[in-house]
Protein backbone atom coordinates (compact mmCIF):
# COMPACT_ATOMS: atom_id res chain seq x y z
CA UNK A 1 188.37 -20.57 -19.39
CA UNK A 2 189.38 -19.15 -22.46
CA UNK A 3 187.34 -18.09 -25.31
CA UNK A 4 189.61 -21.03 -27.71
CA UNK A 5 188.33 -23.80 -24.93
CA UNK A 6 184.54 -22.81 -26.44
CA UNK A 7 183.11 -25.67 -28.84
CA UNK A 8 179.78 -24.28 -30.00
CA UNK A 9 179.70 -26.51 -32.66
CA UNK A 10 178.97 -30.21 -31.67
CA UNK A 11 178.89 -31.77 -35.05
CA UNK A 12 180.05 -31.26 -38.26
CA UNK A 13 182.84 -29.57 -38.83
CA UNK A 14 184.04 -26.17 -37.71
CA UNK A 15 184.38 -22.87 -40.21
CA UNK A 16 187.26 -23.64 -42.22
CA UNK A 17 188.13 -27.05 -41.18
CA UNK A 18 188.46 -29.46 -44.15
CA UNK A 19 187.78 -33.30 -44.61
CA UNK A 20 184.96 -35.56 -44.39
CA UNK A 21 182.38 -34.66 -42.15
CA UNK A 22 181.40 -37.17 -38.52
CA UNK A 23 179.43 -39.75 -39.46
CA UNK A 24 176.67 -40.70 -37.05
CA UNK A 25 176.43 -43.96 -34.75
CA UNK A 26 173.49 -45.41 -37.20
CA UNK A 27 175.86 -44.82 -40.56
CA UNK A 28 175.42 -48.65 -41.66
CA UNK A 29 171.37 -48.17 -41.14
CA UNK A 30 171.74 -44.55 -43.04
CA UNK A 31 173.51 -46.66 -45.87
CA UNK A 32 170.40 -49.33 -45.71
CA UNK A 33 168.01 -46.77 -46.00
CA UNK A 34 169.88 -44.78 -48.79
CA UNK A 35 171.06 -47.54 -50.99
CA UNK A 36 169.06 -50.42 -50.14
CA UNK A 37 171.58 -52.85 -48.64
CA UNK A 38 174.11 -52.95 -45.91
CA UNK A 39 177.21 -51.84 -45.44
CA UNK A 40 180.36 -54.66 -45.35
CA UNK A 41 182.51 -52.01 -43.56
CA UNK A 42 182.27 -52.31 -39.64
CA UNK A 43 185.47 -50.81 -39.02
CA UNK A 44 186.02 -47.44 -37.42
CA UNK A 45 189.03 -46.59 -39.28
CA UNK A 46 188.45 -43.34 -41.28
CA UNK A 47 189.94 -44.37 -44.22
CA UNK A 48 187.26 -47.40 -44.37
CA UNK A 49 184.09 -45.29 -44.11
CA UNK A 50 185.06 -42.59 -45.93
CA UNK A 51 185.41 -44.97 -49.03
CA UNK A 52 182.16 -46.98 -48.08
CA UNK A 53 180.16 -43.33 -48.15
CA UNK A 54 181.73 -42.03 -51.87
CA UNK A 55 179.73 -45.62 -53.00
CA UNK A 56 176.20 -43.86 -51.46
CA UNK A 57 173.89 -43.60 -54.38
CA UNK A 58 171.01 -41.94 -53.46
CA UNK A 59 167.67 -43.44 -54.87
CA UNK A 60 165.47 -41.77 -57.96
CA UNK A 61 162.05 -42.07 -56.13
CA UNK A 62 161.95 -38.46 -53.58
CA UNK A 63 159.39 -38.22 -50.90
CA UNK A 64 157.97 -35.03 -49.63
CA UNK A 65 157.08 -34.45 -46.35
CA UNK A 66 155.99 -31.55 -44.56
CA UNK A 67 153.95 -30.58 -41.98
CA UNK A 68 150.61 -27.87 -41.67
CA UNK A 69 149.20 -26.16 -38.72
CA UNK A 70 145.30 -25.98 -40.43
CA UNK A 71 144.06 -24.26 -36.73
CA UNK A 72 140.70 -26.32 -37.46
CA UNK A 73 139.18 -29.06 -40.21
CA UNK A 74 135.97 -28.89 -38.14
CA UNK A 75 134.16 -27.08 -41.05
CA UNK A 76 132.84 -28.32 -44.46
CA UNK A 77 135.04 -28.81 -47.26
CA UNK A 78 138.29 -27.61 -45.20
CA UNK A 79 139.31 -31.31 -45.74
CA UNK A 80 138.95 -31.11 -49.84
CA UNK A 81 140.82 -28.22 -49.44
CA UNK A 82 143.41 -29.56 -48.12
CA UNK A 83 143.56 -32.02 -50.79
CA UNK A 84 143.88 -29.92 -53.16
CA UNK A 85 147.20 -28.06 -51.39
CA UNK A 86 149.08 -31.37 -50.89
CA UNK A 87 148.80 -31.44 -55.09
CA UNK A 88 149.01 -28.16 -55.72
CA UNK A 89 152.68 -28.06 -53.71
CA UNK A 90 153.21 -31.70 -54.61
CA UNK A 91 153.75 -33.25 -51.06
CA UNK A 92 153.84 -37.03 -50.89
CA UNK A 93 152.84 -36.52 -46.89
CA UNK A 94 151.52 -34.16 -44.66
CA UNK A 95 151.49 -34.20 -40.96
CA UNK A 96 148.62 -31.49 -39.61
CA UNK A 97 148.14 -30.22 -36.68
CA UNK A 98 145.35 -28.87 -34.85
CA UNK A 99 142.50 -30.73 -36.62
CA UNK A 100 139.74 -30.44 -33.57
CA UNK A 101 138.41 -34.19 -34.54
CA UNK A 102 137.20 -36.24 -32.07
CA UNK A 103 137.94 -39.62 -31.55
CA UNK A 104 140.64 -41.49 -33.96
CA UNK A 105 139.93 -43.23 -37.43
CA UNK A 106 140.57 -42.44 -40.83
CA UNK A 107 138.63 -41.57 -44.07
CA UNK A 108 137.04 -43.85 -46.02
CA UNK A 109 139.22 -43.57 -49.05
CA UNK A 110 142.31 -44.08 -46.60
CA UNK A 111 143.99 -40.76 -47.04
CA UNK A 112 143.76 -39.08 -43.95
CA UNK A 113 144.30 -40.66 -40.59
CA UNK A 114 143.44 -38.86 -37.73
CA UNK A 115 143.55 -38.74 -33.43
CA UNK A 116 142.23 -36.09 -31.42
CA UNK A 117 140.37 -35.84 -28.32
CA UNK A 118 137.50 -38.54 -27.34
CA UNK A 119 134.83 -35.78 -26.41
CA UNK A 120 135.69 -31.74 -27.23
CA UNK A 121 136.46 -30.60 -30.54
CA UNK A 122 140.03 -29.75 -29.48
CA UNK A 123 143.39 -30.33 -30.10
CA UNK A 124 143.99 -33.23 -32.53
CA UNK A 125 146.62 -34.37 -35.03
CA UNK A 126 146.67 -35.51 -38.32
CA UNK A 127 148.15 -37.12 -41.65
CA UNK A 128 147.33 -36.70 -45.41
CA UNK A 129 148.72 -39.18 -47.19
């Protein structure tokens, strides 16, 4: 085998190679998510989707996600605390690991949502919405 044969790169493009990028198997549900309605185009032909992607607008409204290992909530106020980082760095959504709450439920303002294990205080994930 020759070192040429070698493809490390499965998609995209490779280093210096020009044109349009791949576009994925789901494109026409990327579109619907992106611009709110479907795309007409169904054709492979490159030509075709190239043209139906330059239309993409991309909507105003940006959601933030990110995630938080928090290693425990299982003291007071580490919850409020939390809070307060999701505004401080502006996240729409937080997924958080390692909350060490038993059971599953959420809060009763409906921000937090929570599973974790039915008897220890171990293990256990979270969201902050």
């Amino acid at each position: 085998m020759k070192v040429n044969d070698l493809n490390p790169y499965r998609l995209g493009r490779r280093p210096g190679q020009q044109g349009p990028r791949p576009l994925s198997g789901d494109q026409g549900r990327v579109e619907k998510l992106v611009t709110g309605k479907a795309s007409n185009t169904k054709n492979s032909n490159t030509n075709n989707t190239v043209a139906s992607t330059n239309e993409i607008r991309l909507r105003k409204e940006i959601l933030t996600i990110g995630t938080w290992n928090v290693r425990t909530l299982w003291e007071a106020g580490k919850l409020d605390l939390l809070r307060h980082e999701l505004k401080r760095f502006r996240y729409d959504i937080i997924g958080v690991s390692e909350t060490r709450w038993t059971g599953k439920g959420e809060t009763a303002t409906g921000d937090f949502i929570w599973s974790g294990e039915e008897n220890i205080h171990a293990n256990g994930v979270g969201f902050l919405l």
